[in-house]
Protein backbone atom coordinates (compact mmCIF):
# COMPACT_ATOMS: atom_id res chain seq x y z
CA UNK A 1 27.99 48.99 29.24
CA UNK A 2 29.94 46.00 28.23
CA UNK A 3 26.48 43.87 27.87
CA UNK A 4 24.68 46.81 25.78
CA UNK A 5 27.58 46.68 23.19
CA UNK A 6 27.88 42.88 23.44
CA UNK A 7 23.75 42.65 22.49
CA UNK A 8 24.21 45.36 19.20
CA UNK A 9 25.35 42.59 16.82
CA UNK A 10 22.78 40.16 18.14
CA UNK A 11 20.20 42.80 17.73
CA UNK A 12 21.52 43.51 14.08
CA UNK A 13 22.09 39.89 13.34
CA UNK A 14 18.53 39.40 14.17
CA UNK A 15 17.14 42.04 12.09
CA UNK A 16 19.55 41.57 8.65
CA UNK A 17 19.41 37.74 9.37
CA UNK A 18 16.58 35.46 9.37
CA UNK A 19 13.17 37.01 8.37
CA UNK A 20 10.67 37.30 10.98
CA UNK A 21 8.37 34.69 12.55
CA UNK A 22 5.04 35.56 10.17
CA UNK A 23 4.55 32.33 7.61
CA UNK A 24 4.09 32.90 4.24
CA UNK A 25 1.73 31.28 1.99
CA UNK A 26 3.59 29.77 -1.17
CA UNK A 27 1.55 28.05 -3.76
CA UNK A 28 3.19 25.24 -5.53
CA UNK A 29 1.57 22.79 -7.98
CA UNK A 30 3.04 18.97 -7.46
CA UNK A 31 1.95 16.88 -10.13
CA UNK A 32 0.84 12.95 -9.90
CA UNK A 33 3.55 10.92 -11.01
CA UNK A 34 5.65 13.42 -11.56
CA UNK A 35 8.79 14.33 -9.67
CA UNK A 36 8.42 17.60 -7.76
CA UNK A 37 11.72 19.64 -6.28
CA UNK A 38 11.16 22.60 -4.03
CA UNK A 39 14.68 24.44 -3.31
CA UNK A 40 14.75 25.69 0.50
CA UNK A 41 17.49 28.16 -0.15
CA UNK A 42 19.11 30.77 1.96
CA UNK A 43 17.80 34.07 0.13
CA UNK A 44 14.64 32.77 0.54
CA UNK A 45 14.80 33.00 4.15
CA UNK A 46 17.11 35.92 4.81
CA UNK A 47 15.86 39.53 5.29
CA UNK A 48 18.88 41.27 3.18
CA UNK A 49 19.15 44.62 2.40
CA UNK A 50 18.56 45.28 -1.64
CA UNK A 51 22.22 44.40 -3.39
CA UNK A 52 23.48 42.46 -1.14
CA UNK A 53 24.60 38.61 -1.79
CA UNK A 54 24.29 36.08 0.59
CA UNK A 55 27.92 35.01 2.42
CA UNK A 56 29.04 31.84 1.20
CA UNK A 57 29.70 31.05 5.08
CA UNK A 58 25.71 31.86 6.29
CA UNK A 59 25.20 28.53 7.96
CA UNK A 60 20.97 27.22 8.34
CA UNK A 61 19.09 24.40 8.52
CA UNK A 62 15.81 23.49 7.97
CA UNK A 63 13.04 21.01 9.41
CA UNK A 64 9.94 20.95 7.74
CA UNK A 65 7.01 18.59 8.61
CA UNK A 66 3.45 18.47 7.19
CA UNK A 67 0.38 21.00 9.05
CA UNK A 68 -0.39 19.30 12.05
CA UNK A 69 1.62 16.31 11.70
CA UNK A 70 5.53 15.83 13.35
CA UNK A 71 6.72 14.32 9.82
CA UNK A 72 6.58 14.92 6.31
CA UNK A 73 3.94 13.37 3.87
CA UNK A 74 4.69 9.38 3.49
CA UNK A 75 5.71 11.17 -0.31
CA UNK A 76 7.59 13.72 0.26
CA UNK A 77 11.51 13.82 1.47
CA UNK A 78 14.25 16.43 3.12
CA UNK A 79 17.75 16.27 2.01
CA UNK A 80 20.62 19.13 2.87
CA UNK A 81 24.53 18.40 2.47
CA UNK A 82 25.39 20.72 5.01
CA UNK A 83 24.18 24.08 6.91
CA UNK A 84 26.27 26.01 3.65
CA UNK A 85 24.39 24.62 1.10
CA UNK A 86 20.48 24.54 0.44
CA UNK A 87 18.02 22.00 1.35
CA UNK A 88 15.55 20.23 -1.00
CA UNK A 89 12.31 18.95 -0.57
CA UNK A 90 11.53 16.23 -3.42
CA UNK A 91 9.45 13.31 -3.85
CA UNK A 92 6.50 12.31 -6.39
CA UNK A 93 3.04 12.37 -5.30
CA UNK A 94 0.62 9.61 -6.09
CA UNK A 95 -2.86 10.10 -6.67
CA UNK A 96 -3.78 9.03 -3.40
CA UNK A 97 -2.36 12.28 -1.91
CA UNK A 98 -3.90 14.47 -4.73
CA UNK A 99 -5.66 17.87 -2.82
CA UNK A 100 -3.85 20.28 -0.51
CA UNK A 101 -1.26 19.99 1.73
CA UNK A 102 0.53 22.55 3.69
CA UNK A 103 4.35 22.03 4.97
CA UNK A 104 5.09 24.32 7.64
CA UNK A 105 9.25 24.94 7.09
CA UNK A 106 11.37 26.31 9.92
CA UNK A 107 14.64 27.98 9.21
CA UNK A 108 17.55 28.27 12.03
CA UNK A 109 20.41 30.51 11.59
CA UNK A 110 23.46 28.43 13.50
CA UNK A 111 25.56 31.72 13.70
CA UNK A 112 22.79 34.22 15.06
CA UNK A 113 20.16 31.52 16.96
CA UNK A 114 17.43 33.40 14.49
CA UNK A 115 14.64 31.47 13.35
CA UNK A 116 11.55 31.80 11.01
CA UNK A 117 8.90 30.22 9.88
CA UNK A 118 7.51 30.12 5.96
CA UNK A 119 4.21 27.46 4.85
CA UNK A 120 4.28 26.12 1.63
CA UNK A 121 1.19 25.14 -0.07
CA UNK A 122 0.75 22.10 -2.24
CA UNK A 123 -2.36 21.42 -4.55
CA UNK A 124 -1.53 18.32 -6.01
CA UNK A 125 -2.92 17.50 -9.67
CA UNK A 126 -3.56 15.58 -11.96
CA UNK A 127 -0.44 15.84 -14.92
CA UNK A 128 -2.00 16.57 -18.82
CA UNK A 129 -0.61 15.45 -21.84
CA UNK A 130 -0.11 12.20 -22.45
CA UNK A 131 0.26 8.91 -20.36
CA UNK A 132 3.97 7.77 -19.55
CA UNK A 133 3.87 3.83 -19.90
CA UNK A 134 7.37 3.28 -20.96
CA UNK A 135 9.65 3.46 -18.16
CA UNK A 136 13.42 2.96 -16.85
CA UNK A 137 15.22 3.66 -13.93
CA UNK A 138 18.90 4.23 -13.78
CA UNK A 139 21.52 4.31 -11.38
CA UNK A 140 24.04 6.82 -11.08
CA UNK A 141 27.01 6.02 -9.23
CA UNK A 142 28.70 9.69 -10.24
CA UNK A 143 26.62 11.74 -8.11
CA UNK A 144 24.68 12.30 -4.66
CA UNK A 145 20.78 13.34 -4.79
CA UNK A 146 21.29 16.45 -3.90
CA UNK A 147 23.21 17.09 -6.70
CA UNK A 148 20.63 15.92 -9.53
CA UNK A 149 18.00 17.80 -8.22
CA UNK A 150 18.53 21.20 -9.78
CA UNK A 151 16.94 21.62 -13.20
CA UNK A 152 20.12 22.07 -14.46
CA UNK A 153 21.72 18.20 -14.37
CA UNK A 154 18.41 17.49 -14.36
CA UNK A 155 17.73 18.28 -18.15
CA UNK A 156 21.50 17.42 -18.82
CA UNK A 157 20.48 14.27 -17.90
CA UNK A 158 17.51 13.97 -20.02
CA UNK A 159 19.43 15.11 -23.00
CA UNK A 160 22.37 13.09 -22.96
CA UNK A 161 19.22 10.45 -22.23
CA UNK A 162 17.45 11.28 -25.77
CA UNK A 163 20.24 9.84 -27.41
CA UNK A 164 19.56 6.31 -26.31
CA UNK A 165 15.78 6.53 -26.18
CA UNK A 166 13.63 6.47 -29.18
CA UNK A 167 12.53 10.27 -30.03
CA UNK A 168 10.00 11.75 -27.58
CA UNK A 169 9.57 13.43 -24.81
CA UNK A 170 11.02 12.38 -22.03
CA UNK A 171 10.07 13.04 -17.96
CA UNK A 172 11.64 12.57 -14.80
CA UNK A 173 8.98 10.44 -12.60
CA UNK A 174 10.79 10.09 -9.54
CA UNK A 175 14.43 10.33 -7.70
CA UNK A 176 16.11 8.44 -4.92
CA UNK A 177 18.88 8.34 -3.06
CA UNK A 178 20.90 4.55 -3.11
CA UNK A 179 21.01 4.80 0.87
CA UNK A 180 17.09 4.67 0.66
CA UNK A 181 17.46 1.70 -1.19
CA UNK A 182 19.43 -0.22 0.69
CA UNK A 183 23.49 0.99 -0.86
CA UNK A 184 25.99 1.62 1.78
CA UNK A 185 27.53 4.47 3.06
CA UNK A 186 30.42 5.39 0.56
CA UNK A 187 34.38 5.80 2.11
CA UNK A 188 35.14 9.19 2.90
CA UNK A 189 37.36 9.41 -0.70
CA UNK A 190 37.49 11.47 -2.59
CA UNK A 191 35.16 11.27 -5.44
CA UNK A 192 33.15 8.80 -3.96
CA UNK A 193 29.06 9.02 -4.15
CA UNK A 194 26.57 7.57 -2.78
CA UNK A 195 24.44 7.37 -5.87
CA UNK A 196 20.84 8.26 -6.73
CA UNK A 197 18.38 6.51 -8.84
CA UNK A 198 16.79 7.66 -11.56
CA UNK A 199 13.34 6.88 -13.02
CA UNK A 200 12.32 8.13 -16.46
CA UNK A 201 8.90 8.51 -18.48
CA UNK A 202 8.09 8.25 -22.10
CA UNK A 203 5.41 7.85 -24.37
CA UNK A 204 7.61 6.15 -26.95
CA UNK A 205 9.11 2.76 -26.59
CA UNK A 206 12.18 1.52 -25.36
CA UNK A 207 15.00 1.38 -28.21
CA UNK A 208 16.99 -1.45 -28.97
CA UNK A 209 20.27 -0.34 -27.29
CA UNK A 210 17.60 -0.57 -23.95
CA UNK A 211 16.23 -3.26 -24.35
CA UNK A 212 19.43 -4.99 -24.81
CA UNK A 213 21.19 -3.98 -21.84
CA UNK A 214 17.85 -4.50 -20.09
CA UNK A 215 17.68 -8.27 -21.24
CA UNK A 216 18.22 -11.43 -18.99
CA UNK A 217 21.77 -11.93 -21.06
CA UNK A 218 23.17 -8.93 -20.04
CA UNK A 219 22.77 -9.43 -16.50
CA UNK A 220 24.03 -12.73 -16.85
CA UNK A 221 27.08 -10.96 -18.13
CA UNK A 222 26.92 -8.86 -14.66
CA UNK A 223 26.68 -11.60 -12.37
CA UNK A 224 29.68 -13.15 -14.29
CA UNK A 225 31.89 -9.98 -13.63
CA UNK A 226 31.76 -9.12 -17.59
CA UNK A 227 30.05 -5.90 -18.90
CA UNK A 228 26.75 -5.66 -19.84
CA UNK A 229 25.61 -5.95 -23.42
CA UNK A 230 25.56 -2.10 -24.33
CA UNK A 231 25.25 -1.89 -28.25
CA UNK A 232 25.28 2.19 -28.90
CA UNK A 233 27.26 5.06 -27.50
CA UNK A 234 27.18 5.82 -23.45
CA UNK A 235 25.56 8.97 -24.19
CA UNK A 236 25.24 10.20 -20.60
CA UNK A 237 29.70 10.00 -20.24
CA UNK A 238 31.28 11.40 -18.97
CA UNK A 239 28.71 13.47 -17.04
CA UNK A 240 26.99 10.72 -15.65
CA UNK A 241 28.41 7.33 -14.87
CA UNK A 242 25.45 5.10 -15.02
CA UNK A 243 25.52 1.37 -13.69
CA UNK A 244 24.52 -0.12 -16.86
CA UNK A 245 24.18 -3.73 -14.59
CA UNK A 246 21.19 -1.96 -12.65
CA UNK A 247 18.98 -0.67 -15.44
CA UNK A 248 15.35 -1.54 -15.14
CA UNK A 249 12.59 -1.20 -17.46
CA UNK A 250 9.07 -1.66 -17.15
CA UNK A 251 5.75 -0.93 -19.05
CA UNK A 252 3.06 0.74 -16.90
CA UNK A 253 -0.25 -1.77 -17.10
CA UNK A 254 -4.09 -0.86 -17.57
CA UNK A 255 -5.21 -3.28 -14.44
CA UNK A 256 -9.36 -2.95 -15.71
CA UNK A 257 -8.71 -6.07 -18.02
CA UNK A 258 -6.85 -7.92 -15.40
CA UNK A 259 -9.79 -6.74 -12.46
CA UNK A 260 -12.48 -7.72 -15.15
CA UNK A 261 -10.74 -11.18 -16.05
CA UNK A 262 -10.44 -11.46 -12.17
CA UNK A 263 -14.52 -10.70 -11.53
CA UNK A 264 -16.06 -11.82 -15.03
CA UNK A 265 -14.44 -15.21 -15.24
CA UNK A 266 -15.70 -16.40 -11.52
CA UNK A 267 -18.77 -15.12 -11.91
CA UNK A 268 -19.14 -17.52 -15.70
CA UNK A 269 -17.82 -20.37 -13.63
CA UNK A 270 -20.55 -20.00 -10.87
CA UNK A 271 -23.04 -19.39 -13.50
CA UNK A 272 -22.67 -22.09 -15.27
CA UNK A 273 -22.10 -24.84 -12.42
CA UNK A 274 -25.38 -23.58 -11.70
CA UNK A 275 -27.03 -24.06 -14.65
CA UNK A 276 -25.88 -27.58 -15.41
CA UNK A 277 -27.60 -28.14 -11.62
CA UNK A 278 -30.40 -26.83 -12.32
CA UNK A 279 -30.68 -29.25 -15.42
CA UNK A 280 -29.62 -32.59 -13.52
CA UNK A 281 -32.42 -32.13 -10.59
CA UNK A 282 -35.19 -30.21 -12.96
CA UNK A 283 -35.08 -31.88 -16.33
CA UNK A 284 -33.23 -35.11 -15.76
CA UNK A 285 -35.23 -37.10 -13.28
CA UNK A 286 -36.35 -40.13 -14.18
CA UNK A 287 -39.53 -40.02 -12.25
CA UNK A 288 -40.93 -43.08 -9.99
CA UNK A 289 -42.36 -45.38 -13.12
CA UNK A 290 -39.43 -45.46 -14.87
CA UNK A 291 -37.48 -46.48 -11.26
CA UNK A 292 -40.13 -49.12 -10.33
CA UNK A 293 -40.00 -50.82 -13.95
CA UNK A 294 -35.58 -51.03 -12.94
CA UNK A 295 -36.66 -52.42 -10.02
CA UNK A 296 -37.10 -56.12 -9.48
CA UNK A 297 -40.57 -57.97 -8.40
CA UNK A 298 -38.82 -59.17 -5.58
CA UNK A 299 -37.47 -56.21 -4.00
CA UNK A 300 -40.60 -53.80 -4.77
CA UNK A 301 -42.74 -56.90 -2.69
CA UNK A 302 -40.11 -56.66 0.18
CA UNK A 303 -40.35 -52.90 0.29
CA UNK A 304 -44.16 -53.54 0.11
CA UNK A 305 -44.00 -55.61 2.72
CA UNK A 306 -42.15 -53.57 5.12
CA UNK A 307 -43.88 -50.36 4.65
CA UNK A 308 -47.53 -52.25 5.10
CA UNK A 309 -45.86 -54.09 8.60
CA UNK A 310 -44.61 -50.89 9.79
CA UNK A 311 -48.19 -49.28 9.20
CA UNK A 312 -49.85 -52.01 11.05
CA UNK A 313 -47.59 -51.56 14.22
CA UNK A 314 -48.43 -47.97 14.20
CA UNK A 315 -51.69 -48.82 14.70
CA UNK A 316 -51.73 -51.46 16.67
CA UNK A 317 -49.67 -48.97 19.10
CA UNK A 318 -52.16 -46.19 19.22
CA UNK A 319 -54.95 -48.67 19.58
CA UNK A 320 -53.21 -50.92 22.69
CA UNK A 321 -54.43 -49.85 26.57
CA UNK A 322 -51.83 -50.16 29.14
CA UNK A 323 -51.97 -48.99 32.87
CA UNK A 324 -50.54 -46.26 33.36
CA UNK A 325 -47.44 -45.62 35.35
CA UNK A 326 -47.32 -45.82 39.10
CA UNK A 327 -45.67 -42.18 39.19
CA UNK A 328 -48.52 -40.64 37.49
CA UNK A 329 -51.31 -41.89 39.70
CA UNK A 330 -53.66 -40.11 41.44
CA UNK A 331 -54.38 -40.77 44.90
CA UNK A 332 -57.07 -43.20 44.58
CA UNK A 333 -56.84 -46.84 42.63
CA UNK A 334 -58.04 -46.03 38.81
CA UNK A 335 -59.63 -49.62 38.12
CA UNK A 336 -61.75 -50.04 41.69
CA UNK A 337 -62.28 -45.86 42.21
CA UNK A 338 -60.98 -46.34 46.17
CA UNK A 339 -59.02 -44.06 47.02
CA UNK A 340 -55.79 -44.64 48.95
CA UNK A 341 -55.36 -44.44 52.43
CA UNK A 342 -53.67 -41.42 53.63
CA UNK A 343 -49.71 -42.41 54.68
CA UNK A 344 -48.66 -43.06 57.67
CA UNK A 345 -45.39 -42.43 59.72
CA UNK A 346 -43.83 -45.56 59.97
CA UNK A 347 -42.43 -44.17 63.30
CA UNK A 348 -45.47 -44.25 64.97
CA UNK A 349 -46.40 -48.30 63.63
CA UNK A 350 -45.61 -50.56 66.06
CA UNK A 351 -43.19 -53.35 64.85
CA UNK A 352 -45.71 -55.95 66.11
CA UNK A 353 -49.55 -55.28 65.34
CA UNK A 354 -51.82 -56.43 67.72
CA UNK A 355 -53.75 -59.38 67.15
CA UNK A 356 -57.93 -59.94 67.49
């Protein structure tokens, strides 16, 4: 009896907790170069009667891994703080990964050992609008990835942004943690982060203020201890507290010049070592009258000479008869027709012959 009533709130647990096994098809649309944020949170998962809030204590965790595979996509990435608090899967797609994908994501419930199982399917695009080829990264020492991956800091970060960018739109391309790029593991203090990287998109150019704090003086300035050369307002304080000493910009590059500079100009080179070949043996020989008129009378008779001797040994070595030699013979003599008399064993000869 006390096993019946001990199985009840396991049985409920089960059935109010974790969904059950059957995966569900999700459709998301990840973008190329863009960064894409898929929140694995707790509702999502949870089979919870209508009105009723998830506790604050409901401890899962996830592990999700591409269809077939053991890991996740080379592109994609899972982050979660800690069984409390949601997971994320983020990362930016590049266009060799554009088609579909499906992640397969498994949910366990630490307090009731439930588990389920929901697919999520990518088709990965192309993005429209407009190309991005003005781009910066940023570092932000004020916060962990998980915490800028919400919309919300997401586009307060973008706005506080605008105000040192020149005016356009502007698009998060990707997001990193520091730890993934090589930073250390922060003290266990309070208020310390471990920092996240930033990178932003724009069709518009850089403004001064960036390009300034960008420039090789201004890291000088860092490697010297001083601050960097920041000419307009810190827009992004006191929300954000950005590393102004590891701000990189860059400008994204059409690479069909540079491959046709690469093929075109070899190709001109070859061509035209070719051509000035072609002229030297074809239309600058100097033929054999013009070469025996530079020639002395002295050394055109010696040549003569040599050529006419060589000729006449030729044919005076066709012409000569010789006897053949011995180990080409037949078995009779070639100049008297006899033949040769059969061989003997030289056992049998007696040392002495006898005499008439």
């Amino acid at each position: 009896m006390a096993a019946v009533i001990l199985w009840i709130p396991l049985l409920v647990g089960l059935s109010v907790g974790l969904g059950g096994t059957q995966a569900q098809q999700n459709p998301l649309h990840p973008l190329v170069g863009r960064v894409f944020v898929h929140t694995l949170d707790h509702a999502t998962f949870l089979r919870l009667p209508e009105d009723t809030a998830v506790q604050p204590s409901t401890r899962i965790t996830y592990h999700a891994h591409l269809q077939g595979h053991p890991d996740l996509p080379r592109w994609l990435r899972y982050t979660q703080r800690s069984p409390t608090q949601p997971g994320f899967l983020y990362g930016t797609a590049t266009s060799e990964d554009r088609g579909r994908q499906v992640i397969e994501v498994t949910a366990y419930n630490r307090d009731t050992f439930a588990t389920t199982q929901k697919r999520l399917v990518l088709l990965i695009g192309d993005p429209e609008g407009p190309r991005l080829p003005y781009q910066a990264e940023f570092l932000v020492r004020s916060h962990d990835v998980e915490e800028v991956l919400p919309s919300t800091p997401t586009s307060r970060f973008l706005t506080g942004l605008g105000g040192l960018w020149e005016p356009g739109e502007l698009q998060v391309l990707n997001v990193t943690s520091a730890l993934d790029c090589g930073g250390r593991v922060p003290l266990p203090i309070e208020g310390r982060k471990e920092g996240v990287y930033i990178k932003v998109g724009s069709a518009t150019p850089f403004s001064t203020c960036l390009k300034m704090v960008a420039s090789p003086d201004s890291h000088a300035r860092c490697a010297q201890g001083q601050p960097p050369l920041l000419s307009c307002y810190d827009t992004l304080a006191p929300h954000f507290r950005v590393d102004w000493c590891n701000v990189s910009l860059a400008t994204a590059r059409d690479f069909l010049e540079d491959a046709l500079v690469t093929l075109l100009v070899p190709l001109l080179v070859a061509l035209l070592l070719t051509l000035l070949l072609a002229y030297v043996m074809c239309c600058r020989r100097e033929g054999r009258l013009k070469r025996d008129l530079a020639t002395s009378d002295i050394q055109m008779v010696h040549h003569s000479t040599i050529l006419q001797n060589t000729e006449e040994l030729r044919q005076m070595a066709a012409t000569r008869e010789v006897p053949r030699p011995l180990s080409t013979l037949p078995m009779f003599n070639v100049r008297t027709g006899e033949g040769l008399p059969p061989r003997v064993d030289s056992a049998q000869v007696p040392l002495i012959l006898d005499q008439p």
